[in-house]
C-alpha atoms as a PDB file:
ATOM      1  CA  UNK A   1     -67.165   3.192 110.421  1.00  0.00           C
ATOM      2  CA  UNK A   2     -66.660   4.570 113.900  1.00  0.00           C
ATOM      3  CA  UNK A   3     -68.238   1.553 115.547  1.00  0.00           C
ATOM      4  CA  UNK A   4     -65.833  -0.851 113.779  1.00  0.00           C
ATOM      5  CA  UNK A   5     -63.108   0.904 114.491  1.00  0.00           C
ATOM      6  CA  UNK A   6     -64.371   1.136 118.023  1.00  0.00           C
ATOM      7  CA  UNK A   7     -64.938  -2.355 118.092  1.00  0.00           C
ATOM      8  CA  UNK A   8     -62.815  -3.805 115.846  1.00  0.00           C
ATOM      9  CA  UNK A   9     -63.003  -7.887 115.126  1.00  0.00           C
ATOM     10  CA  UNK A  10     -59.860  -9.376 117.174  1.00  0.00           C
ATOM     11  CA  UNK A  11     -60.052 -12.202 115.191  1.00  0.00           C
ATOM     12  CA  UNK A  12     -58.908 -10.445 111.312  1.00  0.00           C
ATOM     13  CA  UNK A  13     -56.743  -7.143 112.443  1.00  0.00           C
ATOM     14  CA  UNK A  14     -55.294  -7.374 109.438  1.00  0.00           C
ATOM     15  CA  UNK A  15     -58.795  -7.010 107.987  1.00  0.00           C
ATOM     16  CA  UNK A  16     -60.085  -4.349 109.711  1.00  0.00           C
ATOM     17  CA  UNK A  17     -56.772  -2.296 108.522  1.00  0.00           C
ATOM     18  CA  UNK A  18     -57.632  -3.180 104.965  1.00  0.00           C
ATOM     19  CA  UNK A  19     -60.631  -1.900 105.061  1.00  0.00           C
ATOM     20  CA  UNK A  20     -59.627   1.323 106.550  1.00  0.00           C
ATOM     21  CA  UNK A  21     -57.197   1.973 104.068  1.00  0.00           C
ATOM     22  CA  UNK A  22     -59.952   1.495 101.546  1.00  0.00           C
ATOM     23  CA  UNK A  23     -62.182   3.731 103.571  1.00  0.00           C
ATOM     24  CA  UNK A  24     -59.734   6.463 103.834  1.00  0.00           C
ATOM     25  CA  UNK A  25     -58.422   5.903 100.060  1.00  0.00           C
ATOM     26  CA  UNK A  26     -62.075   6.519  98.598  1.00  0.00           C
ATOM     27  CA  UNK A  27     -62.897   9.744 101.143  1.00  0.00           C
ATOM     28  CA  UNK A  28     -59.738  11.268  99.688  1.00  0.00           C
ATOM     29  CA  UNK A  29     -60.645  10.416  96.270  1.00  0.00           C
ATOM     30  CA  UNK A  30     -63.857  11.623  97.066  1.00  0.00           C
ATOM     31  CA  UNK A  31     -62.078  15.147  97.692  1.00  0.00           C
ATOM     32  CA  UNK A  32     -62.466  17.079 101.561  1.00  0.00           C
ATOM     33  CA  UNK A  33     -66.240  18.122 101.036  1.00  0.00           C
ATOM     34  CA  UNK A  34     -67.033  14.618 101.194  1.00  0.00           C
ATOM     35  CA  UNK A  35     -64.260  13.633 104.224  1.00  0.00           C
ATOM     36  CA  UNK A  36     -66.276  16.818 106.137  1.00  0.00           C
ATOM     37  CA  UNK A  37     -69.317  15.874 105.080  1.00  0.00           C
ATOM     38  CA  UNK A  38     -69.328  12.215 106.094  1.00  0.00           C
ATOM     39  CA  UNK A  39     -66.797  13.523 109.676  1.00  0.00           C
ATOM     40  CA  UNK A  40     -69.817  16.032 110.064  1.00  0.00           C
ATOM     41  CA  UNK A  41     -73.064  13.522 109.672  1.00  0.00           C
ATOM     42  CA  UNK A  42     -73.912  15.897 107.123  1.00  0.00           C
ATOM     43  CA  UNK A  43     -73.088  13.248 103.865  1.00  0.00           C
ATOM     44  CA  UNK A  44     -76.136  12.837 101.304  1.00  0.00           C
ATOM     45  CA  UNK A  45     -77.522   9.258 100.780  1.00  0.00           C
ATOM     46  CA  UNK A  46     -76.099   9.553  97.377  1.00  0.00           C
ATOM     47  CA  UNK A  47     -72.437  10.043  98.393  1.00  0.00           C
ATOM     48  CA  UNK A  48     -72.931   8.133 101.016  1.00  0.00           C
ATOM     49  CA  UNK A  49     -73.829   5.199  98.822  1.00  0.00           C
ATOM     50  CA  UNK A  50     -71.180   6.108  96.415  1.00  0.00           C
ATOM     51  CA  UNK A  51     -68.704   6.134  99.423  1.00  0.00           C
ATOM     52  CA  UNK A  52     -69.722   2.351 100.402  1.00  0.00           C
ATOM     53  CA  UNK A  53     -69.562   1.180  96.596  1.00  0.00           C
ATOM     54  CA  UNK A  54     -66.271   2.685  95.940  1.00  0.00           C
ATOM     55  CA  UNK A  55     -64.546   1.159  99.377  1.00  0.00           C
ATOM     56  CA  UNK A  56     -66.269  -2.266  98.844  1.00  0.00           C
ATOM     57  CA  UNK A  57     -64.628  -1.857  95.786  1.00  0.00           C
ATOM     58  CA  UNK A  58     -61.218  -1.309  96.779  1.00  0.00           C
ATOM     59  CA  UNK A  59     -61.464  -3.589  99.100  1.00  0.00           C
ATOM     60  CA  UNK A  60     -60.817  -6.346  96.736  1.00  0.00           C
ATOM     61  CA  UNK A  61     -63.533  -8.973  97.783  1.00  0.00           C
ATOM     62  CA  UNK A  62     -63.136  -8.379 101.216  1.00  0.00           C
ATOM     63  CA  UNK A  63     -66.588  -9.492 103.227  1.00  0.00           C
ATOM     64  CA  UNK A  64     -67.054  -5.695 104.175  1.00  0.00           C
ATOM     65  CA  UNK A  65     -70.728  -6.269 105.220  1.00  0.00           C
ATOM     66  CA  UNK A  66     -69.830  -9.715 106.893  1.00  0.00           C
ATOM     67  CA  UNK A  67     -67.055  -7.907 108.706  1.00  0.00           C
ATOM     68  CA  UNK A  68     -69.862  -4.482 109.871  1.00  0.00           C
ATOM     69  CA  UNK A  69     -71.921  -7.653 111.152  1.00  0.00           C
ATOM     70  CA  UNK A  70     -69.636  -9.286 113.081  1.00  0.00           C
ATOM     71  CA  UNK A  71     -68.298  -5.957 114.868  1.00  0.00           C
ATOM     72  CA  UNK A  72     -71.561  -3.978 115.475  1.00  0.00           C
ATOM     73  CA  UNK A  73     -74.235  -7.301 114.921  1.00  0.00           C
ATOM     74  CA  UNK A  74     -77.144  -7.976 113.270  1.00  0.00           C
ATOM     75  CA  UNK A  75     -79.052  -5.376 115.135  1.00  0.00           C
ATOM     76  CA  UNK A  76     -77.205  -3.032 114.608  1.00  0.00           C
ATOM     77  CA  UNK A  77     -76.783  -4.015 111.056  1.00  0.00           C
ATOM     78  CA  UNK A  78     -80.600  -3.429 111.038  1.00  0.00           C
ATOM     79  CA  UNK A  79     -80.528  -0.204 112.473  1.00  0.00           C
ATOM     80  CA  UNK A  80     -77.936   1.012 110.122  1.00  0.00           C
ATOM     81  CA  UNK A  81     -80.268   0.282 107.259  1.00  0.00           C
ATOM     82  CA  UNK A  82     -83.313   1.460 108.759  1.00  0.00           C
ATOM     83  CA  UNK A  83     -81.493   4.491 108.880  1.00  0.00           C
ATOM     84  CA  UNK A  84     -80.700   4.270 105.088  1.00  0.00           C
ATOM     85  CA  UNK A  85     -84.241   3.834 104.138  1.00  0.00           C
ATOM     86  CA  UNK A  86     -85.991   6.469 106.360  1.00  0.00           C
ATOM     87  CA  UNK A  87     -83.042   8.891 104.751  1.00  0.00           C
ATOM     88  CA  UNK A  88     -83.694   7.618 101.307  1.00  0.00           C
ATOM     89  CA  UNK A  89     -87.498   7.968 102.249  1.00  0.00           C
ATOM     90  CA  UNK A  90     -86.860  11.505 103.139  1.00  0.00           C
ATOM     91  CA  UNK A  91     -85.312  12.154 100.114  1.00  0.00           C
ATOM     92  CA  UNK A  92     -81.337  11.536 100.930  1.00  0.00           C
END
């Protein structure tokens, strides 16, 4: 989340605020543990996971992953679930 907003697609601004909204609208549904937690680094895999679901969700078909690809690329699309694996490896 921090890289895209770091790096955010010039091409679909509009986009990239739709998908925060969602972000932000499923962390406070969520409740504040979970906005700590994820602000923090300290989110489980499992909320973590539920996190993603619920904002793909609300995003209403937007191309969330397409977007994450195009802002941080495929590499780093690779690292990001490389680090999803070893953490659901390690028990989440």
């Amino acid at each position: 989340l921090a890289k895209l907003i770091a790096r955010p697609p010039l091409a679909a601004p509009a986009a990239l605020n739709q998908l925060l909204d969602a972000a932000f609208s499923s962390l406070q549904q969520m409740g504040p543990k979970t906005f700590a937690d994820l602000l923090q680094d300290r989110l489980p895999l499992a909320d973590f996971l539920r996190f993603m679901r619920r904002t793909q969700r609300q995003c209403g078909g937007l191309p969330v992953y397409r977007m994450m690809a195009q802002s941080i690329g495929l590499r780093g699309m690779a690292r990001w679930g490389g680090g999803i694996a070893a953490a659901a490896l390690r028990g989440g």
